[in-house]
C-alpha atoms as a PDB file:
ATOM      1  CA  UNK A   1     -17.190  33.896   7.419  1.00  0.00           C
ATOM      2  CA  UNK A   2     -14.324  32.033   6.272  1.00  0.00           C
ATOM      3  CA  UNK A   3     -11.535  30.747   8.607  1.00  0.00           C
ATOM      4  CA  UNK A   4      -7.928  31.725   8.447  1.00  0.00           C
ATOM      5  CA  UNK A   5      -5.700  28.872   7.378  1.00  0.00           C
ATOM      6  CA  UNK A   6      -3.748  27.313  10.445  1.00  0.00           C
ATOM      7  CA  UNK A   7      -0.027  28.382   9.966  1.00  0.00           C
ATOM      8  CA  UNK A   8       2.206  25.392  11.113  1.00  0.00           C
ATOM      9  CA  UNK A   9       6.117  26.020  12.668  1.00  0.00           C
ATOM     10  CA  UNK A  10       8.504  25.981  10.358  1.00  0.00           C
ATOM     11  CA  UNK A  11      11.325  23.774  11.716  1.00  0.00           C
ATOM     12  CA  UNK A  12      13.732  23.506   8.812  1.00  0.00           C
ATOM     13  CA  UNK A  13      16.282  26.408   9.724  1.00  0.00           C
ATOM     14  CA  UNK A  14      17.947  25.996   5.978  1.00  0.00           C
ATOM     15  CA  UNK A  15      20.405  23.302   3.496  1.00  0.00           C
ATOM     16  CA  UNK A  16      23.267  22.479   3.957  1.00  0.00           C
ATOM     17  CA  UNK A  17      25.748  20.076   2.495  1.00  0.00           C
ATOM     18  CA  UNK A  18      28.013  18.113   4.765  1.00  0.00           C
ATOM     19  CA  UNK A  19      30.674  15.494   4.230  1.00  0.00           C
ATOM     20  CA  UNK A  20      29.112  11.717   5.303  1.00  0.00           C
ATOM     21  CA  UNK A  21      31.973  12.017   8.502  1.00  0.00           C
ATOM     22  CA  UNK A  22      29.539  14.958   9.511  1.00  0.00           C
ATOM     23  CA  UNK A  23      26.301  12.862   9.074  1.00  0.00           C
ATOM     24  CA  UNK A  24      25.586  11.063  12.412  1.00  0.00           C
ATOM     25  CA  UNK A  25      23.693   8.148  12.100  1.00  0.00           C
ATOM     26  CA  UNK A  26      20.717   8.001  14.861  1.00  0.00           C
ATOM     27  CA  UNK A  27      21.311   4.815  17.294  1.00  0.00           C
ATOM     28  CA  UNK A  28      17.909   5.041  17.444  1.00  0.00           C
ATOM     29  CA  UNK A  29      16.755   4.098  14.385  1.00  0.00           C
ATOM     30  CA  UNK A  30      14.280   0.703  14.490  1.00  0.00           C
ATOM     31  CA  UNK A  31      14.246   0.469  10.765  1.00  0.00           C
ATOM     32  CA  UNK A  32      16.878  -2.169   9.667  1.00  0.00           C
ATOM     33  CA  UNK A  33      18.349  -1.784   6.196  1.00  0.00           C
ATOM     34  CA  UNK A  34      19.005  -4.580   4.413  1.00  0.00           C
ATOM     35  CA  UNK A  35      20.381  -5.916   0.897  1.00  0.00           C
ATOM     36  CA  UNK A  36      17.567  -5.721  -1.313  1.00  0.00           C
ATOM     37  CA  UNK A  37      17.044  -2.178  -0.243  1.00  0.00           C
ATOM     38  CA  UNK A  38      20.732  -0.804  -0.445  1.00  0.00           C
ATOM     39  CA  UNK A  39      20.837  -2.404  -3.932  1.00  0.00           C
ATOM     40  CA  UNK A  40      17.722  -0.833  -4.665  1.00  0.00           C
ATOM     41  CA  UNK A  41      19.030   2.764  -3.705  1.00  0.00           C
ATOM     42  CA  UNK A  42      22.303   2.272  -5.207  1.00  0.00           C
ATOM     43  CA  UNK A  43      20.491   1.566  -8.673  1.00  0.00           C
ATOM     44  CA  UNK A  44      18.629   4.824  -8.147  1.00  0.00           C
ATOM     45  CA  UNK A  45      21.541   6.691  -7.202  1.00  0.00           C
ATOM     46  CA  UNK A  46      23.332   5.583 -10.167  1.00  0.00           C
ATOM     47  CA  UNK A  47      20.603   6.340 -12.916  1.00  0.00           C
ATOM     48  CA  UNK A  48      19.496   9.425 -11.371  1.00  0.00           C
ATOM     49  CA  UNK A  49      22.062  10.651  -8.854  1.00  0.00           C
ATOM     50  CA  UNK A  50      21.315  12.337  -5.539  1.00  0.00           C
ATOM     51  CA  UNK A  51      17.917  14.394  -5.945  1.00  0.00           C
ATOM     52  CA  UNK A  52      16.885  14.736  -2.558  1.00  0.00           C
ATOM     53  CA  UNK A  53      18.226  15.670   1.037  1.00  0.00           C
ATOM     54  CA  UNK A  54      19.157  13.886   4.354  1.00  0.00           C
ATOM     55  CA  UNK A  55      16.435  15.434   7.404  1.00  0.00           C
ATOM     56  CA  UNK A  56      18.205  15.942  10.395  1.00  0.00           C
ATOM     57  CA  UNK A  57      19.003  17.945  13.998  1.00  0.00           C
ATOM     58  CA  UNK A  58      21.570  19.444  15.615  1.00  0.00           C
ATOM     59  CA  UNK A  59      22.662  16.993  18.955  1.00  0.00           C
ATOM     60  CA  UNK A  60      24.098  19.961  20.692  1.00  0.00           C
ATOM     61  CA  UNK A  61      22.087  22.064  22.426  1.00  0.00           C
ATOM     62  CA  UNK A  62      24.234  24.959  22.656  1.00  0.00           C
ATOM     63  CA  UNK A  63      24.960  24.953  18.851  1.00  0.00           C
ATOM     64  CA  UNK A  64      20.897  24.476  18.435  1.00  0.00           C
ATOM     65  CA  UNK A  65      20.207  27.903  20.436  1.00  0.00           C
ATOM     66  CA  UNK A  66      22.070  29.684  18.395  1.00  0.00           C
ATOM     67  CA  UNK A  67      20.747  27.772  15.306  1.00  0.00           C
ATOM     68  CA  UNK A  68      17.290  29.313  16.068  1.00  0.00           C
ATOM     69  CA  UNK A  69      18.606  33.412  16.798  1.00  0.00           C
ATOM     70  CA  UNK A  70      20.866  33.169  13.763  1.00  0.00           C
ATOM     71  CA  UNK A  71      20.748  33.718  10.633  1.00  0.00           C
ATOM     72  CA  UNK A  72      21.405  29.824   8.605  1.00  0.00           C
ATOM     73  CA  UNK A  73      23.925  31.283   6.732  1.00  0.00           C
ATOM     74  CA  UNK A  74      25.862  32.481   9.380  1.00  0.00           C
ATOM     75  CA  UNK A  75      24.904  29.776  11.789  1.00  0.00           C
ATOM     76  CA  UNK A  76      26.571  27.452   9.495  1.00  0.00           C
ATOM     77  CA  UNK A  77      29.801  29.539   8.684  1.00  0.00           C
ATOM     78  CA  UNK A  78      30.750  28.736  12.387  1.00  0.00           C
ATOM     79  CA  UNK A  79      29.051  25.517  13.250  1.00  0.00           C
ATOM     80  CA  UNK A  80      31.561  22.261  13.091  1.00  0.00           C
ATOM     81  CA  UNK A  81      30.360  20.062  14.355  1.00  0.00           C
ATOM     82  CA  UNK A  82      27.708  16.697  13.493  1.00  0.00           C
ATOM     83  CA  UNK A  83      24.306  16.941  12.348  1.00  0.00           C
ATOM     84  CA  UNK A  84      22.083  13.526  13.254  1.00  0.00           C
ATOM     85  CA  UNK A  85      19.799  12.276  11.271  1.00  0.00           C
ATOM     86  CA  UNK A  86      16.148  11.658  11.198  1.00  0.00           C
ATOM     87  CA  UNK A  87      15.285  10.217   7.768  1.00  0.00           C
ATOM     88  CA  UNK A  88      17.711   9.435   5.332  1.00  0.00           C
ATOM     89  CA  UNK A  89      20.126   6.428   6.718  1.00  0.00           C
ATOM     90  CA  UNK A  90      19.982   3.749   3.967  1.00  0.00           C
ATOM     91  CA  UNK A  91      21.162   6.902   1.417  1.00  0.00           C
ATOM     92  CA  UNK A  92      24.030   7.757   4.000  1.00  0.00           C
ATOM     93  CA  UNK A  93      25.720   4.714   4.365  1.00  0.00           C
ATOM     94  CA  UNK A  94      25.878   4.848   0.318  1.00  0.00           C
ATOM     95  CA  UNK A  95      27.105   8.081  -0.217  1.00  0.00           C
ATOM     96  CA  UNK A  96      30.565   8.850   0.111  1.00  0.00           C
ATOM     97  CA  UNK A  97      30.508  12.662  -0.505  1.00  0.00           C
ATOM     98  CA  UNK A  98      29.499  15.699   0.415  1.00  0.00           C
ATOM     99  CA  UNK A  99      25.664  15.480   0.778  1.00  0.00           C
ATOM    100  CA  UNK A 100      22.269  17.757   0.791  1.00  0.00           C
ATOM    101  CA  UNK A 101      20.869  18.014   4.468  1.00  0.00           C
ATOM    102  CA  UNK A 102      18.216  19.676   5.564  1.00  0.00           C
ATOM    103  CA  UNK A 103      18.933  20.684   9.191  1.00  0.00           C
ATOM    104  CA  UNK A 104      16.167  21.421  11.384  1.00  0.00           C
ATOM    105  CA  UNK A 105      15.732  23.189  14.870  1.00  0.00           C
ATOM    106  CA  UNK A 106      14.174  20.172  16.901  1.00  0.00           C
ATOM    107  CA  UNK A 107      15.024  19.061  20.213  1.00  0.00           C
ATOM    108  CA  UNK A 108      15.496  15.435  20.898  1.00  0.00           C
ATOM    109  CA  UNK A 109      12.084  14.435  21.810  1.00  0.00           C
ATOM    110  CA  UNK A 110      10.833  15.836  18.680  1.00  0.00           C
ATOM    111  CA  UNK A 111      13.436  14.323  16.633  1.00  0.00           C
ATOM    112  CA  UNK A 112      12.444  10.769  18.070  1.00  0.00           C
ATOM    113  CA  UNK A 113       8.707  11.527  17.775  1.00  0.00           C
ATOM    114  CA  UNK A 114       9.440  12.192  14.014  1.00  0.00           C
ATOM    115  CA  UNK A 115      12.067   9.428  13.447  1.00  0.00           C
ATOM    116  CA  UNK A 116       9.466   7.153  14.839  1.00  0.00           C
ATOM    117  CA  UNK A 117       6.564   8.033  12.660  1.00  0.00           C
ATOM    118  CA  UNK A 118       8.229   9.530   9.529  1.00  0.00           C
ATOM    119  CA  UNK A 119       7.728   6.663   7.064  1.00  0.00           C
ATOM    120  CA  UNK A 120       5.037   5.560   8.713  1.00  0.00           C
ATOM    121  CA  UNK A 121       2.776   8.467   7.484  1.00  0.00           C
ATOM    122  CA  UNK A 122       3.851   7.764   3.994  1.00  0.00           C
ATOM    123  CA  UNK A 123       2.391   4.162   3.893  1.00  0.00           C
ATOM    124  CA  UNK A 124      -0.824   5.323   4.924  1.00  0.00           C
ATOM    125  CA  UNK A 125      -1.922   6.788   1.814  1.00  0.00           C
ATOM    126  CA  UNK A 126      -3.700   4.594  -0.580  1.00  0.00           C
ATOM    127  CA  UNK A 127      -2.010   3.752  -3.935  1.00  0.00           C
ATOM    128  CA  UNK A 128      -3.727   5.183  -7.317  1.00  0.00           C
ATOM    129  CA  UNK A 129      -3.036   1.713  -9.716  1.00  0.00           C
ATOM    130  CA  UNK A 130      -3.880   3.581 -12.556  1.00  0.00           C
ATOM    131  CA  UNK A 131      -1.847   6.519 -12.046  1.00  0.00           C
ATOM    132  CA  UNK A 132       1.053   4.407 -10.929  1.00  0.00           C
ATOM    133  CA  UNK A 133       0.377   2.638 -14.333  1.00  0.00           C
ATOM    134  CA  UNK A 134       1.099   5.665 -16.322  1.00  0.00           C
ATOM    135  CA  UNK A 135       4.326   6.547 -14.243  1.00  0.00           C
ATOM    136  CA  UNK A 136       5.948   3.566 -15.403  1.00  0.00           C
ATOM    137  CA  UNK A 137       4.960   4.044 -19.015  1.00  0.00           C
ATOM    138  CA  UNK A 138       7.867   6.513 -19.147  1.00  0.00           C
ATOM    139  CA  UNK A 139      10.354   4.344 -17.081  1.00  0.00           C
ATOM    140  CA  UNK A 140      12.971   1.398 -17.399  1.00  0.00           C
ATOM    141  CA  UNK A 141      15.681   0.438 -14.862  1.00  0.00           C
ATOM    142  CA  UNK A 142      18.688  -0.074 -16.283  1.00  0.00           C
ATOM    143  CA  UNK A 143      20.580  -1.142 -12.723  1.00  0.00           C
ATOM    144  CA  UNK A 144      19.528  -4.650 -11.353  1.00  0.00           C
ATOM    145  CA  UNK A 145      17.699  -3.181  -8.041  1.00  0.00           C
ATOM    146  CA  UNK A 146      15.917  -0.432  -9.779  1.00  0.00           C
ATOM    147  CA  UNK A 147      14.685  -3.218 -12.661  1.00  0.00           C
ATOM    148  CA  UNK A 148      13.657  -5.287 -10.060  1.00  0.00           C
ATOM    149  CA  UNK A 149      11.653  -2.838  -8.339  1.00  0.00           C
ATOM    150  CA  UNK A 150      10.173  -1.232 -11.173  1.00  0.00           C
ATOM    151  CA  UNK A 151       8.673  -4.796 -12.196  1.00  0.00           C
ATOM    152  CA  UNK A 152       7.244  -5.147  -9.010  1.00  0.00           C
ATOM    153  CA  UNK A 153       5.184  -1.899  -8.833  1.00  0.00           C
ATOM    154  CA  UNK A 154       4.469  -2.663 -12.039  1.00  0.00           C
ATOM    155  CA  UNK A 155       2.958  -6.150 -10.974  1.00  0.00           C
ATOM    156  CA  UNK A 156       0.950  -4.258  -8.421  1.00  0.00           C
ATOM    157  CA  UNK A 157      -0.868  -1.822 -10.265  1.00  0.00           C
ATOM    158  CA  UNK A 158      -1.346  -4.306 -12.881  1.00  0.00           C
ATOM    159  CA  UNK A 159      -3.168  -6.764 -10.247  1.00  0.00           C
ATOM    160  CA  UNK A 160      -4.554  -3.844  -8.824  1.00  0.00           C
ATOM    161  CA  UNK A 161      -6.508  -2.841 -11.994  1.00  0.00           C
ATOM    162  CA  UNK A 162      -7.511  -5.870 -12.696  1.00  0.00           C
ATOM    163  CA  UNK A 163      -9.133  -6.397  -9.855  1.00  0.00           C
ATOM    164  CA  UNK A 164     -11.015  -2.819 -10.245  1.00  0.00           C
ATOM    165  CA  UNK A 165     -12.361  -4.347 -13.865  1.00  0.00           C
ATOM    166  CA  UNK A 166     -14.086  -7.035 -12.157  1.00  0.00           C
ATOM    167  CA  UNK A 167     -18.330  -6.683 -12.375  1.00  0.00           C
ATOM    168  CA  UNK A 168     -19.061  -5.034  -8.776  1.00  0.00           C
ATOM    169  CA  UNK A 169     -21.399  -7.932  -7.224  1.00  0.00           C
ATOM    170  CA  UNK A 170     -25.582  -7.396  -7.118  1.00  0.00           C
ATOM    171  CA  UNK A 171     -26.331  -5.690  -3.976  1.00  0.00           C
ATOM    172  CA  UNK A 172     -29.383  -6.953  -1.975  1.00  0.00           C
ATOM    173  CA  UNK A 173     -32.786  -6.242  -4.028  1.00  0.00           C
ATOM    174  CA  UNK A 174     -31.354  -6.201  -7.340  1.00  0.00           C
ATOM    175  CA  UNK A 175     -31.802  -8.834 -10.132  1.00  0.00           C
ATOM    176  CA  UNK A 176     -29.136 -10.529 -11.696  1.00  0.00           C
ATOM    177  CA  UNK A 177     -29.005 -13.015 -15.050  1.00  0.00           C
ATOM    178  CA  UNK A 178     -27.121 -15.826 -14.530  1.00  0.00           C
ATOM    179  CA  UNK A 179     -26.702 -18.000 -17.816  1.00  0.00           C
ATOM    180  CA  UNK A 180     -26.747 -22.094 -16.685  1.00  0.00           C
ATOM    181  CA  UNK A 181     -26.080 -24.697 -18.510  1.00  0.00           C
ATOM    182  CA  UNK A 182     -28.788 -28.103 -18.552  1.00  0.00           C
ATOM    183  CA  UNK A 183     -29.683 -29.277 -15.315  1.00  0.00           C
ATOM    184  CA  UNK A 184     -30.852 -32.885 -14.685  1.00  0.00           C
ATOM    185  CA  UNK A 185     -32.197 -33.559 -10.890  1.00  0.00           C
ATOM    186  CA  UNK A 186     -33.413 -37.037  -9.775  1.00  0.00           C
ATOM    187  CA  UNK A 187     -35.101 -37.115  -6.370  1.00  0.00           C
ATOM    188  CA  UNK A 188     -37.063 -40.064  -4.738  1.00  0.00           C
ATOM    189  CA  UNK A 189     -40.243 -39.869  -3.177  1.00  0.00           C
ATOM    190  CA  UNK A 190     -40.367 -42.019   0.182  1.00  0.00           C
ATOM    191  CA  UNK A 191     -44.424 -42.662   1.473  1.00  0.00           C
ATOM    192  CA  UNK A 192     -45.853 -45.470   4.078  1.00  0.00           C
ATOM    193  CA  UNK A 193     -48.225 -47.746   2.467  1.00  0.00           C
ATOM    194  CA  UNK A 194     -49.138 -48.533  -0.660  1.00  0.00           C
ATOM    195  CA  UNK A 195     -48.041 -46.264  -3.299  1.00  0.00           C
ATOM    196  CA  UNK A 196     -51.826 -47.050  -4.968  1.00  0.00           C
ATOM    197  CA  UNK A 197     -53.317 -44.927  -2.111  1.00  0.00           C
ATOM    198  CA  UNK A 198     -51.787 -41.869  -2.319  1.00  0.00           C
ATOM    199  CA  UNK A 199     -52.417 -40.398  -5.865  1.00  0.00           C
ATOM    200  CA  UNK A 200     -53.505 -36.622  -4.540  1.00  0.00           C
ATOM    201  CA  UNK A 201     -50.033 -36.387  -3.208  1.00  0.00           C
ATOM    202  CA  UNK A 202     -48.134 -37.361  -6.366  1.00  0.00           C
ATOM    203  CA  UNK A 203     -50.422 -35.458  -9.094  1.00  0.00           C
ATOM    204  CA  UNK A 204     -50.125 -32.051  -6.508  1.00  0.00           C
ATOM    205  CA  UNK A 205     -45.989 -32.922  -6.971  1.00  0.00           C
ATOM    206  CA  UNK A 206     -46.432 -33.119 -10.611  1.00  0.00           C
ATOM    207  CA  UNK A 207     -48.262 -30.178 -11.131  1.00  0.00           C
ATOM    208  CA  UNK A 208     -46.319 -27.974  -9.098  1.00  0.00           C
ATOM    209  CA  UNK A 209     -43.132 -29.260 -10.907  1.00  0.00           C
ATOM    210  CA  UNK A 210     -44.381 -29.384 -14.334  1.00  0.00           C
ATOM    211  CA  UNK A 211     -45.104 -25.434 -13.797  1.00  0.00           C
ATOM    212  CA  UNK A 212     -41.875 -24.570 -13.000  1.00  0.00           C
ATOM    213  CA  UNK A 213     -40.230 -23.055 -16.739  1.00  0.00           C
ATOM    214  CA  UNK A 214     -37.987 -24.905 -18.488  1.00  0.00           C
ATOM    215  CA  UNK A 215     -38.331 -28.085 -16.137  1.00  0.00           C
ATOM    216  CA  UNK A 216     -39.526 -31.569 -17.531  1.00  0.00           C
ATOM    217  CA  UNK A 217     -40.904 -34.006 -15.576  1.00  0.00           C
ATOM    218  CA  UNK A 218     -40.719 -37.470 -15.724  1.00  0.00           C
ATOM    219  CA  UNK A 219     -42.334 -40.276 -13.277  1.00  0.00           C
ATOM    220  CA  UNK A 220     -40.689 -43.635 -12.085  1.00  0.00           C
ATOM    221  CA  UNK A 221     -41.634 -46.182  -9.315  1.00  0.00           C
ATOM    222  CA  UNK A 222     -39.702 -48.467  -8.108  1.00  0.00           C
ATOM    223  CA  UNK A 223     -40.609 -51.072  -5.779  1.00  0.00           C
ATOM    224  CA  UNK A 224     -44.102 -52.014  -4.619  1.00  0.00           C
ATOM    225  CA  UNK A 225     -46.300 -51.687  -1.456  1.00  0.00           C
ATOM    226  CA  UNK A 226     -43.641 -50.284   2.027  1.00  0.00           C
END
């Protein structure tokens, strides 16, 4: 027997597009946006325009009851006042227009909870490099941020890949062919006493070097009696 899907709340109450005066701005956002990134976003917004909305929630919680019982549509018709926002603030302190905002029902708890871990969600997931790769097959800045940016995902899935295409190492128990060049080892032999009286011990050396493959043996003495 199969389970029913879970059916989540639906907070978003509907779109609406609001002049930037009507945008609040949340004091509470951590995330501090700087140069690089407003350049970045004003190269999108240039080469592709605005293609996505502002998330945000109603600060008054009179106007927010009646958000909820009302139809959006209607809700809206007689709603004037400021909408806050949860994600979205780097776009609105470009845009200098009327602008798409999704306005949701939450409370202000909920809107912290989510302002806190919105983009944080996002860079969990794990980047496909090859995937990426293709994306930017089709795609050239033509503003300075966006150029800049698109070379530098580019340089990641490009290290990325080539780091997949690297031979996986030999896991423990498996044998692995290793190509060496000529080796040439020299070792000295150190005994007490006369060198004279210890042949067993240097003919058992030889012969367990001399059948070793590939290995070439060759004897020297120096010095006389220790």
């Amino acid at each position: 027997m199969s389970l029913a899907p879970t059916v989540y709340r639906d907070r978003i109450r509907g779109l609406a597009k609001l002049p930037p005066e009507r945008i609040q701005l949340s004091p509470k956002n951590f995330r501090r946006h700087g140069s690089r990134q407003l350049e970045v976003i004003r190269g999108l917004l240039g080469e592709i325009g605005v293609a996505g909305a502002l998330l945000a929630w109603v600060p008054d919680a009179s106007a927010r009851l009646r958000l909820v019982a009302e139809p959006f549509p209607a809700w809206l018709s007689s709603f004037a006042g400021p909408v806050r926002l949860i994600d979205g603030h780097a776009r609105r302190e470009e845009l200098r227009q009327e602008t798409p905002v999704l306005v949701t029902d939450l409370d202000e708890v909920e809107a912290d909870k989510l302002l806190a871990t919105f983009d944080a969600v996002s860079d969990l997931a794990d980047a496909d490099a090859s995937t990426l790769a293709d994306l930017l097959q089709g795609g050239r800045g033509e503003k300075h941020g966006t150029i800049d940016l698109l070379s530098e995902l580019q340089a990641f899935a490009d290290t990325s890949l080539a780091k997949d295409e690297k031979p996986a190492p030999a896991k423990l128990g498996e044998s692995k062919v290793v190509e060496v060049s000529d080796l040439e080892v020299s070792f000295f032999l150190s005994a007490r006493g006369p060198l004279g009286q210890q042949p067993e011990a240097i003919e058992r050396l030889l012969a367990a070097l001399a059948g070793l493959e590939g290995v070439t043996v060759e004897l020297g003495i120096i010095g006389g009696a220790a």
